[in-house]
C-alpha atoms as a PDB file:
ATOM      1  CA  UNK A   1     -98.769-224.833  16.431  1.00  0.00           C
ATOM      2  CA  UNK A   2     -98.491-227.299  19.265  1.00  0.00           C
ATOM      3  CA  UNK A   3    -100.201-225.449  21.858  1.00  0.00           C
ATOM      4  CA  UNK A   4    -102.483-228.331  23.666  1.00  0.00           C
ATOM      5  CA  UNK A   5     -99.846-231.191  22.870  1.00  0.00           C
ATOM      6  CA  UNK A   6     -98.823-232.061  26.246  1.00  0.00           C
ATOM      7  CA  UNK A   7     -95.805-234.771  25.596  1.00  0.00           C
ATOM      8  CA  UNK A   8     -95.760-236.042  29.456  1.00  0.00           C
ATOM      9  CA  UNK A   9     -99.419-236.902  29.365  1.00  0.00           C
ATOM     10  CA  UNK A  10     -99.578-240.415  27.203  1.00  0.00           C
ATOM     11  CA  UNK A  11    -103.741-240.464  26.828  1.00  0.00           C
ATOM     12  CA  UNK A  12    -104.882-236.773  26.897  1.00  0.00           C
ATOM     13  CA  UNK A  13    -108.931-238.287  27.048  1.00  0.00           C
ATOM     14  CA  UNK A  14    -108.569-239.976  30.109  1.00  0.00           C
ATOM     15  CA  UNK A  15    -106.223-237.105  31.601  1.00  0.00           C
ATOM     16  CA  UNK A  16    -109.226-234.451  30.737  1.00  0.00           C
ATOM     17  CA  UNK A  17    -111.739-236.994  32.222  1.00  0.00           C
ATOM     18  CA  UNK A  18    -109.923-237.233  35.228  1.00  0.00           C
ATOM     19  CA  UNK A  19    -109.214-233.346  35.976  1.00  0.00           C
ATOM     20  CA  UNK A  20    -113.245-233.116  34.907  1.00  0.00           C
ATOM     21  CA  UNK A  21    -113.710-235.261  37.878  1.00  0.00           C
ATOM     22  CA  UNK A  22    -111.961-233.889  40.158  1.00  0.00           C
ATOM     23  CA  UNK A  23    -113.530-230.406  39.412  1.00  0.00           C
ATOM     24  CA  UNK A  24    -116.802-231.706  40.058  1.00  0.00           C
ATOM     25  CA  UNK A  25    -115.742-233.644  43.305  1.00  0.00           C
ATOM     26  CA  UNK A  26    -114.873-229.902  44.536  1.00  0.00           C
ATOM     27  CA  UNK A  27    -116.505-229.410  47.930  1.00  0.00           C
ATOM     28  CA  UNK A  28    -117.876-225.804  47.005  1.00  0.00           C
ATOM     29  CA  UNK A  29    -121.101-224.146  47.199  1.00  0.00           C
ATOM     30  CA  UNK A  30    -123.572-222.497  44.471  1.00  0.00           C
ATOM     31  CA  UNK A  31    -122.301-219.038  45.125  1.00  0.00           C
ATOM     32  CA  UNK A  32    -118.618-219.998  44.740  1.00  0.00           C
ATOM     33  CA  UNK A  33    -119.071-221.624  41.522  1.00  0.00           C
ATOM     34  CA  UNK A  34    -121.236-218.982  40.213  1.00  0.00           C
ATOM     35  CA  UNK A  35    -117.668-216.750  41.480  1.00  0.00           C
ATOM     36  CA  UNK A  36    -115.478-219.005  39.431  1.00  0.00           C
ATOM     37  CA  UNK A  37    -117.728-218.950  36.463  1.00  0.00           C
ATOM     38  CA  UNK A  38    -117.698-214.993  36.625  1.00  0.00           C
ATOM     39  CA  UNK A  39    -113.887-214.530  36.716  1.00  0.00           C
ATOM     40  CA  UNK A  40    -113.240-217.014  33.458  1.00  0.00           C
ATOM     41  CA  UNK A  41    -115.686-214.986  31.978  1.00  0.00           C
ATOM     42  CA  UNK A  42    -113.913-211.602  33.091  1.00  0.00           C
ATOM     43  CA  UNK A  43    -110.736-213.402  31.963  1.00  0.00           C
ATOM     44  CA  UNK A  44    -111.772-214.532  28.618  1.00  0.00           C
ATOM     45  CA  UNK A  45    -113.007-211.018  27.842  1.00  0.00           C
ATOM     46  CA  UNK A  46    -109.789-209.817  29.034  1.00  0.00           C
ATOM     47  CA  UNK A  47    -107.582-211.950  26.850  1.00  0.00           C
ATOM     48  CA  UNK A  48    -110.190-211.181  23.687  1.00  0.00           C
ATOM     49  CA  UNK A  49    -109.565-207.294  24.283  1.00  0.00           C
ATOM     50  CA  UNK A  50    -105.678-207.964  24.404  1.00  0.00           C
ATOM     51  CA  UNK A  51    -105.275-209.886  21.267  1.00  0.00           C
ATOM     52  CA  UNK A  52    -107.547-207.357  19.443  1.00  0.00           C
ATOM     53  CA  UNK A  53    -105.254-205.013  20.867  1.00  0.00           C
ATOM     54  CA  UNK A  54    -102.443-206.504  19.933  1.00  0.00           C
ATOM     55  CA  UNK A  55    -103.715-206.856  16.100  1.00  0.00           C
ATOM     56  CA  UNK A  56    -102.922-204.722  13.206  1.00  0.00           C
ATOM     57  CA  UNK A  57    -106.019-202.126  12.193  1.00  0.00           C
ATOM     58  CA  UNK A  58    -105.589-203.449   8.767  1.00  0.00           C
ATOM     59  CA  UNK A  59    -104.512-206.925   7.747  1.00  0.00           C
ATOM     60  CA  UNK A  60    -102.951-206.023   4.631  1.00  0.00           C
ATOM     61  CA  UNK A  61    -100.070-204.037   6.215  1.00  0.00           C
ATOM     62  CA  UNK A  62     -99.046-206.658   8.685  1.00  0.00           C
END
């Protein structure tokens, strides 16, 4: 599985370090943050519920 292999990006460690930067340069305030943190939460949980969804009751009859 080559899911985080991004082929266009030749040092993934300084590409990460850079977006981190530029997340943290974000002009926003306490209350927006704590908004952004509360929705990756909502969509982690999300995506959790849909793959459990998505998998067989029993892994023997897959």
């Amino acid at each position: 599985m080559r899911f985080h292999v991004f082929e266009g990006v030749p040092n993934p460690a300084a590409y990460k370090r850079g977006y981190r930067r530029l997340l943290d340069e974000l002009p926003v305030d306490d209350l927006e943050k704590q908004r952004v943190v509360e929705e990756c939460r909502r969509a982690f949980t999300l995506n959790t519920d849909l793959f459990r969804a998505l998998e067989p009751a029993d892994p023997l009859t897959a």
